[in-house]
PDB file of N, CA and C in Angstrom:
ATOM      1  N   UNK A   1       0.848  -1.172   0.000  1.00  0.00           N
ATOM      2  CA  UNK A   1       0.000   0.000   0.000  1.00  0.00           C
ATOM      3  C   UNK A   1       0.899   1.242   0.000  1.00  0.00           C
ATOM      4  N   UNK A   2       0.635   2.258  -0.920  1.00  0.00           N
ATOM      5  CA  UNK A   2       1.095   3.267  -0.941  1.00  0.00           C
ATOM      6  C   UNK A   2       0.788   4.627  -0.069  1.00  0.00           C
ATOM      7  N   UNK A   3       1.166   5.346   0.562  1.00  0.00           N
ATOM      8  CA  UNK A   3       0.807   6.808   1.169  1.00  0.00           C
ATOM      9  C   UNK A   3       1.010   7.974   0.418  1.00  0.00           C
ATOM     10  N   UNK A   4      -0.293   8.657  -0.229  1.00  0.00           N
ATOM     11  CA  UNK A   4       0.220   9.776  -1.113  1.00  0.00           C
ATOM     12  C   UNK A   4       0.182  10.866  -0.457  1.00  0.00           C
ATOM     13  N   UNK A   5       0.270  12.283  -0.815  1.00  0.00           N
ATOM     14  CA  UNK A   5       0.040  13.090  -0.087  1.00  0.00           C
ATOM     15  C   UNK A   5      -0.191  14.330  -1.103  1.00  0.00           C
ATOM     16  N   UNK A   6      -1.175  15.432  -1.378  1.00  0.00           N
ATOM     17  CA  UNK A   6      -1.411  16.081  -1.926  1.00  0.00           C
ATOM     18  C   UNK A   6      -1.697  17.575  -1.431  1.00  0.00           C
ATOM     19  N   UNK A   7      -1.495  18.604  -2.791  1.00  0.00           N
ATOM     20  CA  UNK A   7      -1.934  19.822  -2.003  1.00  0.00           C
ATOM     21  C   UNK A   7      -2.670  19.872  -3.218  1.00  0.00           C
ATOM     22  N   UNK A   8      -3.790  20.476  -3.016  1.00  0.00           N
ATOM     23  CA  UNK A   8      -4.718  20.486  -4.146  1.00  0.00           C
ATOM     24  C   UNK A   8      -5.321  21.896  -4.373  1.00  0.00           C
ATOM     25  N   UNK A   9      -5.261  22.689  -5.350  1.00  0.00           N
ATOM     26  CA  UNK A   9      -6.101  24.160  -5.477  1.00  0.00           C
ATOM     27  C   UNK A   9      -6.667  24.338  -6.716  1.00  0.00           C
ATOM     28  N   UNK A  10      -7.030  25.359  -7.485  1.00  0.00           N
ATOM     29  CA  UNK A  10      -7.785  25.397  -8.710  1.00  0.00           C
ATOM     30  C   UNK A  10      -6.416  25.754 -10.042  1.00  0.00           C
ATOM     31  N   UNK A  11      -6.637  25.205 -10.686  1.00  0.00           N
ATOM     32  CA  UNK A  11      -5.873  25.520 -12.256  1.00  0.00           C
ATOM     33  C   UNK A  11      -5.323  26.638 -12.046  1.00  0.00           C
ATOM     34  N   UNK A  12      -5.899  27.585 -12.069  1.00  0.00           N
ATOM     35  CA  UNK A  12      -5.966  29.097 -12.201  1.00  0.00           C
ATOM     36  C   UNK A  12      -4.996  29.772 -10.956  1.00  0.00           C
ATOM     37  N   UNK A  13      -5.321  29.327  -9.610  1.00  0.00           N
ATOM     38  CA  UNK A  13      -4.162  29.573  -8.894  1.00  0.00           C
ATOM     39  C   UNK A  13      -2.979  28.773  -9.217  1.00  0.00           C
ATOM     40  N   UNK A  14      -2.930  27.478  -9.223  1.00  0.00           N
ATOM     41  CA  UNK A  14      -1.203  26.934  -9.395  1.00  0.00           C
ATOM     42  C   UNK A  14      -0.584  27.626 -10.646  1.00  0.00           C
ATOM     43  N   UNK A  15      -1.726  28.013 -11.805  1.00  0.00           N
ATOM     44  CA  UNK A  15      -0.890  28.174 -13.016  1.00  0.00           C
ATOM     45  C   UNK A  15      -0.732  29.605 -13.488  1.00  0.00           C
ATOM     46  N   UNK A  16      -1.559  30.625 -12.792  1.00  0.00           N
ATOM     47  CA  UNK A  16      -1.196  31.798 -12.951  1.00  0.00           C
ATOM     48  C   UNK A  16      -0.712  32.765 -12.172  1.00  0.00           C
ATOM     49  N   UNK A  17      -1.456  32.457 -10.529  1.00  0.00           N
ATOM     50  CA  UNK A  17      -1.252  33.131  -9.568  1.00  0.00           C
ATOM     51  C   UNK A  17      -0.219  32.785  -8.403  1.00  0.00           C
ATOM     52  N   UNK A  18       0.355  31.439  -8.845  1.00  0.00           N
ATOM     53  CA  UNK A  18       1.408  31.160  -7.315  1.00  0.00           C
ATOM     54  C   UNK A  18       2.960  30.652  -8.545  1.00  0.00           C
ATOM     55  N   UNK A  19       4.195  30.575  -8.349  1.00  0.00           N
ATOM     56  CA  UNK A  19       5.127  30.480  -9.266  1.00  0.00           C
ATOM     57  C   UNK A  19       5.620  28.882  -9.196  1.00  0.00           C
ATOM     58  N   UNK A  20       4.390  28.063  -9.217  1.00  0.00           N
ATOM     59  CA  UNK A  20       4.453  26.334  -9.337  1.00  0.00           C
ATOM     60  C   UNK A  20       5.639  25.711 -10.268  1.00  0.00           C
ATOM     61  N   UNK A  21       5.739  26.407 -10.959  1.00  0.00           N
ATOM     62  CA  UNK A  21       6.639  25.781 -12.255  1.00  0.00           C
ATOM     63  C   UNK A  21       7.994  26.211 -12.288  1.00  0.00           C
ATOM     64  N   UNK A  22       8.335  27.427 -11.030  1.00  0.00           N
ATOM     65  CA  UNK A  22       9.406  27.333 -10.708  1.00  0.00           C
ATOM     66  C   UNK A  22       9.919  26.608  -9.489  1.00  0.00           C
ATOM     67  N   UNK A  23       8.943  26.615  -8.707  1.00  0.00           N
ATOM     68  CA  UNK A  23       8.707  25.416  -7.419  1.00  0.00           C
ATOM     69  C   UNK A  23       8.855  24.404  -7.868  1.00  0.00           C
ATOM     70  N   UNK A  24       8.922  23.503  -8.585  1.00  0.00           N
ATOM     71  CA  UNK A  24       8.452  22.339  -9.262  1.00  0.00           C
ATOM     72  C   UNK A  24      10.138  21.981  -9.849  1.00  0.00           C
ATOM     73  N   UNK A  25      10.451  23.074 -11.012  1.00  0.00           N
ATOM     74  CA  UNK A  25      11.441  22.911 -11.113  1.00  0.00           C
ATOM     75  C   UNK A  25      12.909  22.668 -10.478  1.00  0.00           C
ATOM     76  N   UNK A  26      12.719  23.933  -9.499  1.00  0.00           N
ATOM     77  CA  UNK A  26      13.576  23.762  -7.917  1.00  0.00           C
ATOM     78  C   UNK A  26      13.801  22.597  -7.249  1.00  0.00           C
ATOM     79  N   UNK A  27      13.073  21.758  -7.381  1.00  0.00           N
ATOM     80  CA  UNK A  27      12.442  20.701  -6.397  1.00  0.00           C
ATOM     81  C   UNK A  27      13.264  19.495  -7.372  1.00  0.00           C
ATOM     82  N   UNK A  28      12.859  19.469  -8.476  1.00  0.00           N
ATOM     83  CA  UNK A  28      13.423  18.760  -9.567  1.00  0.00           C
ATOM     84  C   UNK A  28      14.819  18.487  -9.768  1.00  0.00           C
ATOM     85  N   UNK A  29      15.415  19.720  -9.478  1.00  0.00           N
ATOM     86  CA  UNK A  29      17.033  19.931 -10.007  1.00  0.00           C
ATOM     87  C   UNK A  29      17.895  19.445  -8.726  1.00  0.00           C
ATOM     88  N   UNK A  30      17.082  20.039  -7.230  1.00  0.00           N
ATOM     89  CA  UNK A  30      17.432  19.240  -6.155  1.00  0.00           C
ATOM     90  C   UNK A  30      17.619  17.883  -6.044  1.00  0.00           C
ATOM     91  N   UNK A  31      16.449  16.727  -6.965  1.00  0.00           N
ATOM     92  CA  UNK A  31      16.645  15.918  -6.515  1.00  0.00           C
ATOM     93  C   UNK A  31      17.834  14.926  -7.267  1.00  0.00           C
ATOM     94  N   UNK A  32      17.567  15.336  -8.686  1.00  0.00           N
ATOM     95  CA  UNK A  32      18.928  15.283 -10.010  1.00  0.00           C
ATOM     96  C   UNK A  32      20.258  15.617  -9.058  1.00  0.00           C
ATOM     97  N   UNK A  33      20.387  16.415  -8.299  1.00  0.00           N
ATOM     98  CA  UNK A  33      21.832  16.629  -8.142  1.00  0.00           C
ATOM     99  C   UNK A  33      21.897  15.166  -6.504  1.00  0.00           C
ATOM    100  N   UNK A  34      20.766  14.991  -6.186  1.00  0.00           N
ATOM    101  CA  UNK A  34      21.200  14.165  -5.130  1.00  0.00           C
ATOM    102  C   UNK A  34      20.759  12.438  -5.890  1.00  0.00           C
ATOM    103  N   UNK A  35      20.502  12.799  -6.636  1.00  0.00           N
ATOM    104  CA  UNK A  35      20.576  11.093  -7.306  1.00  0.00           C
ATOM    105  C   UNK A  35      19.387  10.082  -6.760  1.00  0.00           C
ATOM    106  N   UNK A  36      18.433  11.091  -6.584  1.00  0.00           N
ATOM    107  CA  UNK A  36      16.646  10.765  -5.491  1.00  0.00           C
ATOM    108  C   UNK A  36      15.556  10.670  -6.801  1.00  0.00           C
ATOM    109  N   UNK A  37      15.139   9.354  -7.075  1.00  0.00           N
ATOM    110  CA  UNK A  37      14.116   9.377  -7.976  1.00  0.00           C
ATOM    111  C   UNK A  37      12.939  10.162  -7.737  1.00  0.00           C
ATOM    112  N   UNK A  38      12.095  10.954  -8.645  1.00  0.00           N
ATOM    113  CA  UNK A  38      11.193  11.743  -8.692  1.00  0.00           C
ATOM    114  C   UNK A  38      10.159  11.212  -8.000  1.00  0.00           C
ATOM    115  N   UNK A  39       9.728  11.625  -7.045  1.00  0.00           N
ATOM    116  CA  UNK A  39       8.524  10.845  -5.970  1.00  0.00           C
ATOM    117  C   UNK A  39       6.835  11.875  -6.274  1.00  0.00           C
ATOM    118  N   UNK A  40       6.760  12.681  -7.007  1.00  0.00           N
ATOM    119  CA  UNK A  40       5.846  13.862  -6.968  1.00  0.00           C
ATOM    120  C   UNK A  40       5.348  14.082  -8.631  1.00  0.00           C
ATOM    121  N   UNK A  41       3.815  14.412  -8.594  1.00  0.00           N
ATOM    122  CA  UNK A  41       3.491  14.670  -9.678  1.00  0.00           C
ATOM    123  C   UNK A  41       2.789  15.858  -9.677  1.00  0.00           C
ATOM    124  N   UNK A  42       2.416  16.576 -11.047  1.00  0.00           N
ATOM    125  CA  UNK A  42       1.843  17.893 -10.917  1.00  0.00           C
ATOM    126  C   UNK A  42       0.299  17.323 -11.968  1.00  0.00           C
ATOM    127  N   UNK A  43      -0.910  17.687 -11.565  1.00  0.00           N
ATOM    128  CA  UNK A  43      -1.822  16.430 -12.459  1.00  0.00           C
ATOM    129  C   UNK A  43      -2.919  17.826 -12.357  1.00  0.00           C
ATOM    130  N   UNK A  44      -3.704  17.606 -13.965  1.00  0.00           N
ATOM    131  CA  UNK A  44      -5.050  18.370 -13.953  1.00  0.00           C
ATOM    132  C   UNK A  44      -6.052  17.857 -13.578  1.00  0.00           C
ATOM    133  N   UNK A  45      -7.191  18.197 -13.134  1.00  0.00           N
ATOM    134  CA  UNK A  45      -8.290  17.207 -13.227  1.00  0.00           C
ATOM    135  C   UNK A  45      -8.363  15.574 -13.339  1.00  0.00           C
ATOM    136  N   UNK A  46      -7.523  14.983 -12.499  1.00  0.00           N
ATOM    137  CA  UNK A  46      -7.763  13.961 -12.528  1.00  0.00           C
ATOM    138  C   UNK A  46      -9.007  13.680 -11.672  1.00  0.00           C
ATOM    139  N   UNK A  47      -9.199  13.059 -12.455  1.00  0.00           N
ATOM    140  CA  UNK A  47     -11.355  12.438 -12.093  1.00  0.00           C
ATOM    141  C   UNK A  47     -11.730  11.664 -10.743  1.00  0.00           C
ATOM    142  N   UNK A  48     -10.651  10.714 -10.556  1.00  0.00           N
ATOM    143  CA  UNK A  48     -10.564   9.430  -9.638  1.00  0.00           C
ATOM    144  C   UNK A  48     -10.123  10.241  -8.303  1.00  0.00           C
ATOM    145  N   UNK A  49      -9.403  11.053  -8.371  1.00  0.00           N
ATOM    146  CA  UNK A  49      -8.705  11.881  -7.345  1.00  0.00           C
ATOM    147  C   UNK A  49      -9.579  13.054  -7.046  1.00  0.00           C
ATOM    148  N   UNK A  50     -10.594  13.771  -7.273  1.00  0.00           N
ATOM    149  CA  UNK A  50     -11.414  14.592  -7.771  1.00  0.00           C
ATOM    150  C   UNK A  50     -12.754  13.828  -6.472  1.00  0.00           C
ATOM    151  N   UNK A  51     -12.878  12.638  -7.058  1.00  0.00           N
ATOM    152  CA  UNK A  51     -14.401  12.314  -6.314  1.00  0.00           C
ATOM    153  C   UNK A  51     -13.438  11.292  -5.281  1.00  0.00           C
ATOM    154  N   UNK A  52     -12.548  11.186  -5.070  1.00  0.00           N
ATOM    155  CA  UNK A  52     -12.058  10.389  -3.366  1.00  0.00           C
ATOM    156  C   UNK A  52     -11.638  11.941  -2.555  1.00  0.00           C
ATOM    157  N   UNK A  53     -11.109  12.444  -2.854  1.00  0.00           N
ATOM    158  CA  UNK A  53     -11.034  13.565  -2.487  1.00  0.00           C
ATOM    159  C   UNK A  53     -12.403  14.199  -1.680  1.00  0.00           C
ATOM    160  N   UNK A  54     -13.544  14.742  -2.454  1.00  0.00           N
ATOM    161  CA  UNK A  54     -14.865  15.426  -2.000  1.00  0.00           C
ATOM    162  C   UNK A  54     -15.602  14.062  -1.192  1.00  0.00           C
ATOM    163  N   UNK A  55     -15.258  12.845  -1.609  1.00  0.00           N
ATOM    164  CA  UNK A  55     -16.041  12.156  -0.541  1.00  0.00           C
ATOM    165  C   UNK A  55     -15.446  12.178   1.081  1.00  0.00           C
ATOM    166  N   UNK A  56     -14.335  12.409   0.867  1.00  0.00           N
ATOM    167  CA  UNK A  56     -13.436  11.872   2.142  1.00  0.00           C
ATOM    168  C   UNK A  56     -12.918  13.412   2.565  1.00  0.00           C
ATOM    169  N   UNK A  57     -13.177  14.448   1.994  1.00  0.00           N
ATOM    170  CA  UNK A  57     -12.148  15.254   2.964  1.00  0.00           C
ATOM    171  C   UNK A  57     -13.647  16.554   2.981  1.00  0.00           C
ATOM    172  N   UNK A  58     -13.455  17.302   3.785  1.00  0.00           N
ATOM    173  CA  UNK A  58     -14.473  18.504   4.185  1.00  0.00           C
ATOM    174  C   UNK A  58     -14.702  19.395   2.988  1.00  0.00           C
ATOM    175  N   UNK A  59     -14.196  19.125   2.252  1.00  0.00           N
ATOM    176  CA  UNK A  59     -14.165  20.637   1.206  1.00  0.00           C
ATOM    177  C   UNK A  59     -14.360  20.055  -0.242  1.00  0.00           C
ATOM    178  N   UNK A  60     -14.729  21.264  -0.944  1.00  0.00           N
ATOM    179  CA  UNK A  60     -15.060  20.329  -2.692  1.00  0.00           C
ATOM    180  C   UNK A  60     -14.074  21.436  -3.424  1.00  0.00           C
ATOM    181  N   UNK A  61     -13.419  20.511  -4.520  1.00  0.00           N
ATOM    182  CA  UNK A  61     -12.798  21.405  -5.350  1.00  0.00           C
ATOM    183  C   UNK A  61     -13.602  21.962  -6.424  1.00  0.00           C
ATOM    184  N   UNK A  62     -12.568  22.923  -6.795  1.00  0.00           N
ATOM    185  CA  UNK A  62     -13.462  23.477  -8.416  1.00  0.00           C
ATOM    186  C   UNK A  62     -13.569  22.441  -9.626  1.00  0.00           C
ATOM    187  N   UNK A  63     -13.984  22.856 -10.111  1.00  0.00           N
ATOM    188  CA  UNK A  63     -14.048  21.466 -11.843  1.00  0.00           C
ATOM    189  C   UNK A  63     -12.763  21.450 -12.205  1.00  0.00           C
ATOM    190  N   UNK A  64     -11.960  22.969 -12.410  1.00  0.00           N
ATOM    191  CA  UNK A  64     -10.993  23.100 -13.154  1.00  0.00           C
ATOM    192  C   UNK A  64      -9.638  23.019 -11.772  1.00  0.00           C
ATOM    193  N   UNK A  65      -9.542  21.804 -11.568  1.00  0.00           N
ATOM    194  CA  UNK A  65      -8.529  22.075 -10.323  1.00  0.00           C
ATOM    195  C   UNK A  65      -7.091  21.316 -10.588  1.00  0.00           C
ATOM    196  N   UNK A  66      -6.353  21.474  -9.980  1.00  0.00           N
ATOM    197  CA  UNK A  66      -4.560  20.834 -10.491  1.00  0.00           C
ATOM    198  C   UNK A  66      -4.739  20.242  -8.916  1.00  0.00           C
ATOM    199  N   UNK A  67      -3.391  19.239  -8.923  1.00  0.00           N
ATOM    200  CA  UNK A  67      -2.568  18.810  -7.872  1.00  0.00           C
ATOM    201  C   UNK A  67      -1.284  18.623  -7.782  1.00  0.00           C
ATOM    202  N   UNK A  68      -0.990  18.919  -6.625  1.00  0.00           N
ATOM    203  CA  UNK A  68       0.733  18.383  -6.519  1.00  0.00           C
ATOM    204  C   UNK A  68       0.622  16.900  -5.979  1.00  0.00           C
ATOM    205  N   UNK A  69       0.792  15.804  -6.246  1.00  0.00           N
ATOM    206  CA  UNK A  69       0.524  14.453  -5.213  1.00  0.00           C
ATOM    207  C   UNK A  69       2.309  13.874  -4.926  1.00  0.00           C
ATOM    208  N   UNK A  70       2.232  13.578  -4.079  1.00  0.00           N
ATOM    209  CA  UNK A  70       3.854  13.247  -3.542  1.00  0.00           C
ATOM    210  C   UNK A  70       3.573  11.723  -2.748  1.00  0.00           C
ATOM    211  N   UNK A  71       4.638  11.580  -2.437  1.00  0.00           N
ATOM    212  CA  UNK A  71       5.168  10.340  -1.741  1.00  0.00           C
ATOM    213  C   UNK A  71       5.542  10.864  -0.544  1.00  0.00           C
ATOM    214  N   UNK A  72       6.119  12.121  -0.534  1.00  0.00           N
ATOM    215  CA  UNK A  72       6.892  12.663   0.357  1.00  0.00           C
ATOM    216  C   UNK A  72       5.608  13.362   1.241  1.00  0.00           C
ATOM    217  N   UNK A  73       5.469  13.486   2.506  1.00  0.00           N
ATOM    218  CA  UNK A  73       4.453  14.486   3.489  1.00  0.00           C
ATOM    219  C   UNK A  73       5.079  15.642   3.605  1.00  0.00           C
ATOM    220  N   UNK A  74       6.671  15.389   3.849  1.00  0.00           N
ATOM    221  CA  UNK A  74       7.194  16.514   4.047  1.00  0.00           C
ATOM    222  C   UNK A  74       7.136  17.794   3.430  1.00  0.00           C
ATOM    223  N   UNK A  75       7.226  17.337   2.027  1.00  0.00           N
ATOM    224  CA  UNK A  75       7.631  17.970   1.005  1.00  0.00           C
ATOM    225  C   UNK A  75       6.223  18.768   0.480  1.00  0.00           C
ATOM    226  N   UNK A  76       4.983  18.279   0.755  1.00  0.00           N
ATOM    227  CA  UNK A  76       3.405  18.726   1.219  1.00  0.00           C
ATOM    228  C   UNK A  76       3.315  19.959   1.762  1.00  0.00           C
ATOM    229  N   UNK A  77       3.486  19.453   3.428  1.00  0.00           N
ATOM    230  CA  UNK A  77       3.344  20.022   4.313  1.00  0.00           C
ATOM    231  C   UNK A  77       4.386  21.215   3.564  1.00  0.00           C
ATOM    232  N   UNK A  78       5.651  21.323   3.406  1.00  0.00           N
ATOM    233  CA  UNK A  78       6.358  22.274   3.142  1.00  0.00           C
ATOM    234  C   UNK A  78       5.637  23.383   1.603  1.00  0.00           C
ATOM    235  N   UNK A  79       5.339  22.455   1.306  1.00  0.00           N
ATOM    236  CA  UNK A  79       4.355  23.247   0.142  1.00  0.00           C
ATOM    237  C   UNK A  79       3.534  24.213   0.608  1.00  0.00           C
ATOM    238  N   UNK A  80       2.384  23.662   1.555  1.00  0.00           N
ATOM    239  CA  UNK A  80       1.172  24.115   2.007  1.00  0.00           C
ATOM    240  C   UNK A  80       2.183  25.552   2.689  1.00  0.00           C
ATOM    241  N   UNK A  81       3.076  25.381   3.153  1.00  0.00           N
ATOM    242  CA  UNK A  81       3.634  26.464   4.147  1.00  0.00           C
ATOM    243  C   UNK A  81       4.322  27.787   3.133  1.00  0.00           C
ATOM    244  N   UNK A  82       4.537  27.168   2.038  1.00  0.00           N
ATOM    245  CA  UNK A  82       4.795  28.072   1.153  1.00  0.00           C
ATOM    246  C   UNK A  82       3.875  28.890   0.072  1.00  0.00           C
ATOM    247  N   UNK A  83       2.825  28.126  -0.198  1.00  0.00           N
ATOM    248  CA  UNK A  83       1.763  28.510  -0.959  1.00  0.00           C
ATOM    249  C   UNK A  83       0.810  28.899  -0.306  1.00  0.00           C
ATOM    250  N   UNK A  84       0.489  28.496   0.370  1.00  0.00           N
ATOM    251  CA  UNK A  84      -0.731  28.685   1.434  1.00  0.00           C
ATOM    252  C   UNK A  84      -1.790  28.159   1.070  1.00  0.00           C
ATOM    253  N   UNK A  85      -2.548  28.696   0.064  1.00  0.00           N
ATOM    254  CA  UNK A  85      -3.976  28.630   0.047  1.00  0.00           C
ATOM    255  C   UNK A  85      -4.015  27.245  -1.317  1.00  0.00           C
ATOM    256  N   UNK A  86      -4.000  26.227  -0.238  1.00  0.00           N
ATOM    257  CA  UNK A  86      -3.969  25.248  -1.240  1.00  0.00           C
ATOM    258  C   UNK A  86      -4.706  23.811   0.264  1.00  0.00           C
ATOM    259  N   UNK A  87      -5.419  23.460  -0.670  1.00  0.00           N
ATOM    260  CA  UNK A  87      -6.118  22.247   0.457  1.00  0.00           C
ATOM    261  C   UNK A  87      -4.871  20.847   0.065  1.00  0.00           C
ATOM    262  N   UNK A  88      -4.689  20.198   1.319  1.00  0.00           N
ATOM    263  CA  UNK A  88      -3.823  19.541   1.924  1.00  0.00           C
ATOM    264  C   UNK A  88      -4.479  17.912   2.018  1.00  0.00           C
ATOM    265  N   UNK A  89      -4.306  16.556   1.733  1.00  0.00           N
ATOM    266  CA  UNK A  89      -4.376  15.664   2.489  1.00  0.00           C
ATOM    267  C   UNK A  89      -4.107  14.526   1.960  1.00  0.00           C
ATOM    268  N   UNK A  90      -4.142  13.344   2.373  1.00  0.00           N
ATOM    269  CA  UNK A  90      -3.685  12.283   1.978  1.00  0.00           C
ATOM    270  C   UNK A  90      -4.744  10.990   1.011  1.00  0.00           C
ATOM    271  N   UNK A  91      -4.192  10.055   0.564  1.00  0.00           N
ATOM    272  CA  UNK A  91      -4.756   8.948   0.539  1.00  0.00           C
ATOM    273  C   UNK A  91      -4.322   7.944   0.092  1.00  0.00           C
ATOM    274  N   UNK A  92      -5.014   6.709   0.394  1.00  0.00           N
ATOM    275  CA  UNK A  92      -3.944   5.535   0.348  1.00  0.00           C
ATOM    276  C   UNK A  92      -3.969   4.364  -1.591  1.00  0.00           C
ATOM    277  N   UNK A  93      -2.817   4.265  -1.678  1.00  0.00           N
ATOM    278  CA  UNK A  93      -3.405   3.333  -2.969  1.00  0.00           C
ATOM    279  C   UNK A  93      -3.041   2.061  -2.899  1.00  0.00           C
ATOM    280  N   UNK A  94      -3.193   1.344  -3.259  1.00  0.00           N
ATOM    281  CA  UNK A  94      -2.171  -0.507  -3.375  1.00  0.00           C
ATOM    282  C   UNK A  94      -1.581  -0.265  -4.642  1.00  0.00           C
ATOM    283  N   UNK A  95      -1.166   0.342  -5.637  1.00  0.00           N
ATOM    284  CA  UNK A  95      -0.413   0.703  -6.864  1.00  0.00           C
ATOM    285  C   UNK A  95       0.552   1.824  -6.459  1.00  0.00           C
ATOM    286  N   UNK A  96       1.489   2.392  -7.609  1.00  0.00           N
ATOM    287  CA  UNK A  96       2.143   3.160  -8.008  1.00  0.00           C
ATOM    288  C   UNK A  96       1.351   4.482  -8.738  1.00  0.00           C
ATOM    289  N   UNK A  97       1.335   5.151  -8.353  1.00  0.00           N
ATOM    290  CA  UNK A  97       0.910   6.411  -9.124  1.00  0.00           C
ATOM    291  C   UNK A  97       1.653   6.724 -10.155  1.00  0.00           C
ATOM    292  N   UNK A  98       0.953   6.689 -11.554  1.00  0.00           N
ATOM    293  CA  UNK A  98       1.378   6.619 -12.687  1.00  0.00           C
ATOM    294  C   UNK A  98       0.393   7.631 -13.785  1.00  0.00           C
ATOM    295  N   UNK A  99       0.701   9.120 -13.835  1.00  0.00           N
ATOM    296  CA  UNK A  99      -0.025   9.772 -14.220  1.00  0.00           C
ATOM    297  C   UNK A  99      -0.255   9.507 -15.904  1.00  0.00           C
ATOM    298  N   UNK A 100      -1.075   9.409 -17.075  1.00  0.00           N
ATOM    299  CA  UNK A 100      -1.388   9.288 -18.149  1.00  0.00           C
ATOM    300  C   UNK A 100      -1.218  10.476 -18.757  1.00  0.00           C
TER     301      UNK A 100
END
């Protein structure tokens, strides 16, 4: 069983209003120089994640929403502390997260 961990907000904030894609990148080049396989994905609207999400956590996203999903909590939690306004939480899979 896997532990994911996500920060989740709308399209429109990760992609216009917060600097994700330099976060992302940062994060990236860190792990290239330490020789740490990529544990984190950046995903649109995924559907499956979308309705486990609104069943299981207090809050509903927008239609048009992105995610960061990780392996890492840390690296979450450190998100949430940097972005702020981004909903936070986990869930469990028996697979590999393998975005299409």
């Amino acid at each position: 069983m896997y532990n994911y961990y996500f920060a989740a907000a709308s399209q429109s904030f990760f992609l216009y209003q917060e600097p994700i894609e330099e976060i992302l990148r940062e994060r990236t080049q860190y792990y290239n120089s330490n020789n740490k396989e990529i544990d984190f994905w950046f995903v649109l609207n995924m559907k499956f994640l979308n309705t486990s999400l609104n069943a299981n956590q207090s809050f509903n996203l927008p239609d048009s929403f992105a995610a960061i999903i990780s392996l890492d909590e840390k690296f979450i939690q450190w998100l949430k502390l940097r972005v702020s306004f981004v909903h936070t939480g986990s869930f469990k899979s028996q697979s590999l997260f393998i975005p299409e």
